[in-house]
C-alpha atoms as a PDB file:
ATOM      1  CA  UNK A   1       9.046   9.088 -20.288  1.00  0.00           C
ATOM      2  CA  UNK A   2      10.942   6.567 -18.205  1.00  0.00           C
ATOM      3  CA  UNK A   3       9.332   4.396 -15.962  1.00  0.00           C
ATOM      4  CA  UNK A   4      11.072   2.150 -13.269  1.00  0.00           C
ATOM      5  CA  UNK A   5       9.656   0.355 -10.236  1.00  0.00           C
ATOM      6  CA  UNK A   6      11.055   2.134  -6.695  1.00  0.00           C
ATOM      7  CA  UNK A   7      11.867   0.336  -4.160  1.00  0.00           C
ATOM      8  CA  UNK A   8      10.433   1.024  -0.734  1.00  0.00           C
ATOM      9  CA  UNK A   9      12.873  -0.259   1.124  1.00  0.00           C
ATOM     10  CA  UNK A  10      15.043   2.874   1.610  1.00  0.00           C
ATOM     11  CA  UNK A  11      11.576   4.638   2.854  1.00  0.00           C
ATOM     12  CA  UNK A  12      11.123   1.985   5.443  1.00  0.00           C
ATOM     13  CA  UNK A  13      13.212   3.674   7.627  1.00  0.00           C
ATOM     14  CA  UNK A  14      11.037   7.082   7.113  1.00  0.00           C
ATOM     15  CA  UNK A  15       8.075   5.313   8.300  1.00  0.00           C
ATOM     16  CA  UNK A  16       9.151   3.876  11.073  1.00  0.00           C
ATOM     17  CA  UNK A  17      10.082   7.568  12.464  1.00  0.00           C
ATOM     18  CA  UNK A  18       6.883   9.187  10.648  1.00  0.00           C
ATOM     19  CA  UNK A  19       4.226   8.715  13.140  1.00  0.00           C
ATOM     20  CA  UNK A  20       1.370  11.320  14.404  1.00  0.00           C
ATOM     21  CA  UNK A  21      -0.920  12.600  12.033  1.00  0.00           C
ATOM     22  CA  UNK A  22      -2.578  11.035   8.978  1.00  0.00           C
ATOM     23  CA  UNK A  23      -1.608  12.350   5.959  1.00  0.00           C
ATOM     24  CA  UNK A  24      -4.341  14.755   3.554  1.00  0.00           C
ATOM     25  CA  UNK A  25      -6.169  12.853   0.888  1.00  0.00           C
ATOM     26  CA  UNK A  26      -9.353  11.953   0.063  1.00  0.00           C
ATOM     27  CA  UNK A  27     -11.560   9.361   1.333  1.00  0.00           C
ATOM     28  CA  UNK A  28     -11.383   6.878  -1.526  1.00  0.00           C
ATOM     29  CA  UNK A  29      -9.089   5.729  -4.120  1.00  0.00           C
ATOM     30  CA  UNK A  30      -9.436   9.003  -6.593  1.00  0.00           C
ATOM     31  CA  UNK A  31      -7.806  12.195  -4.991  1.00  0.00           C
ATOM     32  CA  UNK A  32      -8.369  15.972  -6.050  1.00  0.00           C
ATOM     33  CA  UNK A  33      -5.615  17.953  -8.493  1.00  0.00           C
ATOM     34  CA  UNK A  34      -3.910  19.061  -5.044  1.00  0.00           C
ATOM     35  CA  UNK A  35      -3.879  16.380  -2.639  1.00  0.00           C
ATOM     36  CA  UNK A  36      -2.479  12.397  -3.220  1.00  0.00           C
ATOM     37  CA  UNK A  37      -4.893   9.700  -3.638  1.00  0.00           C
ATOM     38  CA  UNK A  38      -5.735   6.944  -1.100  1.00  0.00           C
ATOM     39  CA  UNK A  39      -5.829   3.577  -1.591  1.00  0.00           C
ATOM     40  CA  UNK A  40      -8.823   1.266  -0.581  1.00  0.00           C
ATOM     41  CA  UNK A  41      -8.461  -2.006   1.171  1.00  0.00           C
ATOM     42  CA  UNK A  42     -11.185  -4.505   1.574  1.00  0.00           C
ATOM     43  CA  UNK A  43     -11.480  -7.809   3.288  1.00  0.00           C
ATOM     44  CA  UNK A  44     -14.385  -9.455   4.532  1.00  0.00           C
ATOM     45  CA  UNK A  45     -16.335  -6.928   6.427  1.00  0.00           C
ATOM     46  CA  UNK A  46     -13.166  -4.345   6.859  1.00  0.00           C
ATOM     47  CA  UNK A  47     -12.957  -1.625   4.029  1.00  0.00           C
ATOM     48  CA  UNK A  48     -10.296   1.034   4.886  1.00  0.00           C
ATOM     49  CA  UNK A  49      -8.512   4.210   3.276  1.00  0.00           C
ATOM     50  CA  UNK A  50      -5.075   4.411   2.992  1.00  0.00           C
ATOM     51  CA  UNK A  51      -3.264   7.542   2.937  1.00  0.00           C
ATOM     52  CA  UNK A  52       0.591   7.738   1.538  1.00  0.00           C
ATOM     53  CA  UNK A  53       3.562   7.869   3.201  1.00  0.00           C
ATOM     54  CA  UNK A  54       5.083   9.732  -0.063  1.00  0.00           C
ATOM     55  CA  UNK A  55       3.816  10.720  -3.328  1.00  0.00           C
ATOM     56  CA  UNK A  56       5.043  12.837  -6.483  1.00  0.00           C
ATOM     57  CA  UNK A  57       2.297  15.553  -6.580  1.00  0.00           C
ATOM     58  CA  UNK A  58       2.952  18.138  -9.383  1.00  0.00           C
ATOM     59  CA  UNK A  59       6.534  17.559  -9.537  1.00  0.00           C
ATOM     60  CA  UNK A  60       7.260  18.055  -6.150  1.00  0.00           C
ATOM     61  CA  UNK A  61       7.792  14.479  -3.767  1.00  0.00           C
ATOM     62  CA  UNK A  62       5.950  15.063  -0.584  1.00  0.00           C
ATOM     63  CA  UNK A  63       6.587  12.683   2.244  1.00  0.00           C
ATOM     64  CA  UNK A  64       3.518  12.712   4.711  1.00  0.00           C
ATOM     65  CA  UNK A  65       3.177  12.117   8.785  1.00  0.00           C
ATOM     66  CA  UNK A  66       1.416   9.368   9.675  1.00  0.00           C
ATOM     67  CA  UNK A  67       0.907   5.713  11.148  1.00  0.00           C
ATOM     68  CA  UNK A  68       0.099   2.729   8.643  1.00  0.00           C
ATOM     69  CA  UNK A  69      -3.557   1.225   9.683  1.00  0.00           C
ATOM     70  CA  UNK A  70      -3.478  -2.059  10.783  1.00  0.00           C
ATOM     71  CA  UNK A  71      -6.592  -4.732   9.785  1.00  0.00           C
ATOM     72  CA  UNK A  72      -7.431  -7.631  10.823  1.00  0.00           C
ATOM     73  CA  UNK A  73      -8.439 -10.551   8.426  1.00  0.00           C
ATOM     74  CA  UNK A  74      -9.595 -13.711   8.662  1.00  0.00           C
ATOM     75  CA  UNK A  75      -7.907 -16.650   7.103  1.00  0.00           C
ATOM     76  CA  UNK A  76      -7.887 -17.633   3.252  1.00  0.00           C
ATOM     77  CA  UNK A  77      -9.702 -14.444   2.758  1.00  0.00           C
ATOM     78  CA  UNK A  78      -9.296 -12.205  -0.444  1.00  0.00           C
ATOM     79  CA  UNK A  79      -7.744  -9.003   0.168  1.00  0.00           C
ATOM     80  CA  UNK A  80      -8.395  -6.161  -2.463  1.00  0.00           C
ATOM     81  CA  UNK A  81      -6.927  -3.622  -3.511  1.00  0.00           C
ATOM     82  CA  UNK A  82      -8.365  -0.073  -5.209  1.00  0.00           C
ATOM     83  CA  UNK A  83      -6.109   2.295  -6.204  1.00  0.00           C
ATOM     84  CA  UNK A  84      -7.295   6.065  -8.543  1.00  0.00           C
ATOM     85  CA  UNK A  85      -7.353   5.653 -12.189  1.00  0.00           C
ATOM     86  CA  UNK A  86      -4.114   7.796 -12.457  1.00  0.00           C
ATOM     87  CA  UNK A  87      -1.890   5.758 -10.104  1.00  0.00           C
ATOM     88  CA  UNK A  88      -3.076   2.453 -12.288  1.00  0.00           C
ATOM     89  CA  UNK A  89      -2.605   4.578 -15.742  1.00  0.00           C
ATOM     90  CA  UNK A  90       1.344   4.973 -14.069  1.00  0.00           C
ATOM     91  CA  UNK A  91       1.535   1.415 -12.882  1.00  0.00           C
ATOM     92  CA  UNK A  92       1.790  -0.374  -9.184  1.00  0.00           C
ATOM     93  CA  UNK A  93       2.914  -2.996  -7.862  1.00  0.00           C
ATOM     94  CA  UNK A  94       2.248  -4.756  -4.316  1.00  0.00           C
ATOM     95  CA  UNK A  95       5.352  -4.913  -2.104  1.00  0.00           C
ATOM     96  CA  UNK A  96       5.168  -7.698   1.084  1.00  0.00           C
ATOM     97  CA  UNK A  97       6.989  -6.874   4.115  1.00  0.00           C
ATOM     98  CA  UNK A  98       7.359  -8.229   7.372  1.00  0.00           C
ATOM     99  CA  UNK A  99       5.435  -7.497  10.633  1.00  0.00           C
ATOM    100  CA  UNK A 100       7.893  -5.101  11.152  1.00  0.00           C
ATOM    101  CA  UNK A 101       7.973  -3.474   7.838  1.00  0.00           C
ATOM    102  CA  UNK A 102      11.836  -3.964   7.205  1.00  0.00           C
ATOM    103  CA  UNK A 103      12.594  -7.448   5.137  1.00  0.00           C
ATOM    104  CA  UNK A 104      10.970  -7.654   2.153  1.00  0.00           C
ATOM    105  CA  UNK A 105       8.998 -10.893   1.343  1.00  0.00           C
ATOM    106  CA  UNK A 106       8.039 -10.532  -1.929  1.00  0.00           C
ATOM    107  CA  UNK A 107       6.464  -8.361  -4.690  1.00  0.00           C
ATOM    108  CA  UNK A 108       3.228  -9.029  -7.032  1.00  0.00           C
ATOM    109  CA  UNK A 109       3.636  -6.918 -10.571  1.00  0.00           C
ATOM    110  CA  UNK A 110      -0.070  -5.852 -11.302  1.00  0.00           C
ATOM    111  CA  UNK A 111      -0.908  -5.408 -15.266  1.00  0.00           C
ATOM    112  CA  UNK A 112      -0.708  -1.511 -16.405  1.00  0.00           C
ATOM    113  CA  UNK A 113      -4.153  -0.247 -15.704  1.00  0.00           C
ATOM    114  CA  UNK A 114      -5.772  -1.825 -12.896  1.00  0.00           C
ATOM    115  CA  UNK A 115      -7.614  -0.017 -10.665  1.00  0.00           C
ATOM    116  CA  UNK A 116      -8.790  -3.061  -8.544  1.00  0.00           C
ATOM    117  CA  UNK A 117      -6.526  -6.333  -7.834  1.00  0.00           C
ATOM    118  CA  UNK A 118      -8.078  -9.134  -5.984  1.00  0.00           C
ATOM    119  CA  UNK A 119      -4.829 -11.717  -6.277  1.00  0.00           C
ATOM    120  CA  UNK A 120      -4.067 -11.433  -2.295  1.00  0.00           C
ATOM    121  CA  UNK A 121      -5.284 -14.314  -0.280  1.00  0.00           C
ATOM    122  CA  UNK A 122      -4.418 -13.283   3.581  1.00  0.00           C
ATOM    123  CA  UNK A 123      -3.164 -16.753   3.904  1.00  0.00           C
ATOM    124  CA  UNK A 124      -0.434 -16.461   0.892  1.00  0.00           C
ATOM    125  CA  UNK A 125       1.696 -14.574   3.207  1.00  0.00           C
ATOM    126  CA  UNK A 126       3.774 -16.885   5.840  1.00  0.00           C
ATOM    127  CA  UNK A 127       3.775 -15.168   8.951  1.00  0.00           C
ATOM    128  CA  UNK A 128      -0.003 -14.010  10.513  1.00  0.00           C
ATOM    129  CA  UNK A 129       1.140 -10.295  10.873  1.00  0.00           C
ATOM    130  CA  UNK A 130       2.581  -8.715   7.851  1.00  0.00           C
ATOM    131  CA  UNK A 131       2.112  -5.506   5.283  1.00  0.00           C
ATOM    132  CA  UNK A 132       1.293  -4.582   2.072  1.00  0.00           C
ATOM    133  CA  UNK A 133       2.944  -1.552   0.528  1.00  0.00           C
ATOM    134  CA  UNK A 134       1.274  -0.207  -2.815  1.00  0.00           C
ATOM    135  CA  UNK A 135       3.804   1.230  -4.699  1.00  0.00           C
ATOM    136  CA  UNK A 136       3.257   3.141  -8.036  1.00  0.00           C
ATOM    137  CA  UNK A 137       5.799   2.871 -10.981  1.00  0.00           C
ATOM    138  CA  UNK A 138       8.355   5.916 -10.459  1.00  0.00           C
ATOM    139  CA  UNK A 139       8.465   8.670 -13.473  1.00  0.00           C
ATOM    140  CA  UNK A 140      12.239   9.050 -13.208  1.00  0.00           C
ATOM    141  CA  UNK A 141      11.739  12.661 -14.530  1.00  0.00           C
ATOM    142  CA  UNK A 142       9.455  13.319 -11.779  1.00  0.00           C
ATOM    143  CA  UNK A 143      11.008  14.126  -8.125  1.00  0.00           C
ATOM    144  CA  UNK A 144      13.801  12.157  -8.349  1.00  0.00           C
ATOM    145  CA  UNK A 145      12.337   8.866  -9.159  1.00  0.00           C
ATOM    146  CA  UNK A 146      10.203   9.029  -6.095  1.00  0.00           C
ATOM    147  CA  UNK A 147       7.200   7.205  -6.080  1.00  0.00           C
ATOM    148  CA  UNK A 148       3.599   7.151  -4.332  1.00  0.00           C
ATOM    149  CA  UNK A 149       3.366   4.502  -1.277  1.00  0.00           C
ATOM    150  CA  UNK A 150       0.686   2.809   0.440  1.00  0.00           C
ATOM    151  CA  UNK A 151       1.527   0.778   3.326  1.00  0.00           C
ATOM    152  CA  UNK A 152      -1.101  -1.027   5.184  1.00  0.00           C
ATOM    153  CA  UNK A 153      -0.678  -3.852   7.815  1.00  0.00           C
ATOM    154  CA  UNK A 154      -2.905  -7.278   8.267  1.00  0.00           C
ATOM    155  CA  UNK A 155      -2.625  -9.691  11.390  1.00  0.00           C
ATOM    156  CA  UNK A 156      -4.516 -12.764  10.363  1.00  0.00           C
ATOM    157  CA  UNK A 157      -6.548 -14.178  13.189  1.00  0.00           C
ATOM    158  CA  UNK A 158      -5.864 -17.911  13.796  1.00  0.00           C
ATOM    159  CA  UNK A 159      -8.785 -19.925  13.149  1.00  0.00           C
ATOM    160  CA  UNK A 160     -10.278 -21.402  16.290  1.00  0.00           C
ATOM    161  CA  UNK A 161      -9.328 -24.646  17.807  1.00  0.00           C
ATOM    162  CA  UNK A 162     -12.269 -27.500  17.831  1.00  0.00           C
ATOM    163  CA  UNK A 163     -13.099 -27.886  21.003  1.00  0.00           C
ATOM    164  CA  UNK A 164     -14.366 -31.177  22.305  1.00  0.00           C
END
C-alpha cells in the first residue's frame, strides 16, 4: 500500500465555495463504519468538533458542505489536536494556512499513530487569524489519492494593553 501526503491546496478552492450545511459525522474524534470521523480541537476553555471537508470512506472520496468553525484563543496557548484511531493508524499531518485559507504557511509531520498532538502554541503562527487543516496521509489506491481534511480557523485575541 502506498502512502503519500496530499496536499490541500487544490481543495482550497472547494472550500471556499462549500458553504451551508455541516457535514455528517460524529461528535468526537472516532466516527461509525458509514460516516467520516471528526476531529477535536481544544484550547483553553474552547473544545470543538470538526467535521471534513473530504474524506475517502469505503473507497469512495466524498467531499462534504459546510463552513470551517472558527475559535478564538488566547495567546501562547496550546492548541490540541484529537483525531480517531484509524486516521492516526493512516497518518496526518497539520497544514497552516492563512486567514484566508489560500497560502500555505507551513506544515507539522505528526509521528504515525497519534491520536492526540499538543505541539501547536496559538502564538507559533505569525499572523492573529489563521487555520489549521488536518490532513490524513492519502492511500493512493484509495479514491484517487484523496485524502480526509479538517480545516479549522483560530483568531488569537491580542492581549490587553496596561492601562495606567
Amino acid at each position: 500500500m502506498s502512502s503519500a501526503r496530499t496536499t490541500v491546496a487544490g481543495g482550497i478552492a472547494v472550500l471556499a465555495l462549500l458553504a451551508g450545511c455541516n457535514a455528517g459525522g460524529s461528535s468526537d474524534a472516532e466516527s461509525s463504519p458509514d460516516s467520516a470521523p471528526t476531529v477535536r480541537v481544544r484550547s483553553g476553555t474552547q473544545d470543538v468538533a470538526v467535521q471534513p471537508t473530504q474524506y475517502c470512506l469505503d473507497g469512495s472520496g466524498e467531499r462534504y458542505a459546510g463552513t470551517p468553525p472558527v475559535v478564538e484563543v488566547s495567546p501562547d496557548s496550546t492548541i490540541a489536536l484529537t483525531v480517531s484511531q484509524a486516521v492516526a493508524d493512516q497518518g496526518w499531518s497539520v497544514q497552516v494556512y492563512d486567514d484566508q485559507l489560500e497560502t500555505p504557511i507551513g506544515e507539522i509531520d505528526v509521528e504515525d499513530g497519534t491520536t492526540v498532538y499538543t505541539g501547536i502554541n496559538s502564538s507559533d503562527v505569525v499572523p492573529p487569524s489563521f487555520y489549521l487543516v488536518v490532513v490524513e496521509d492519502s492511500d493512493d489506491s484509495e479514491c484517487g489519492g484523496l485524502s480526509g481534511a479538517w480545516p479549522v480557523g483560530f483568531i488569537r485575541a491580542e492581549a490587553a494593553a496596561p492601562t495606567s
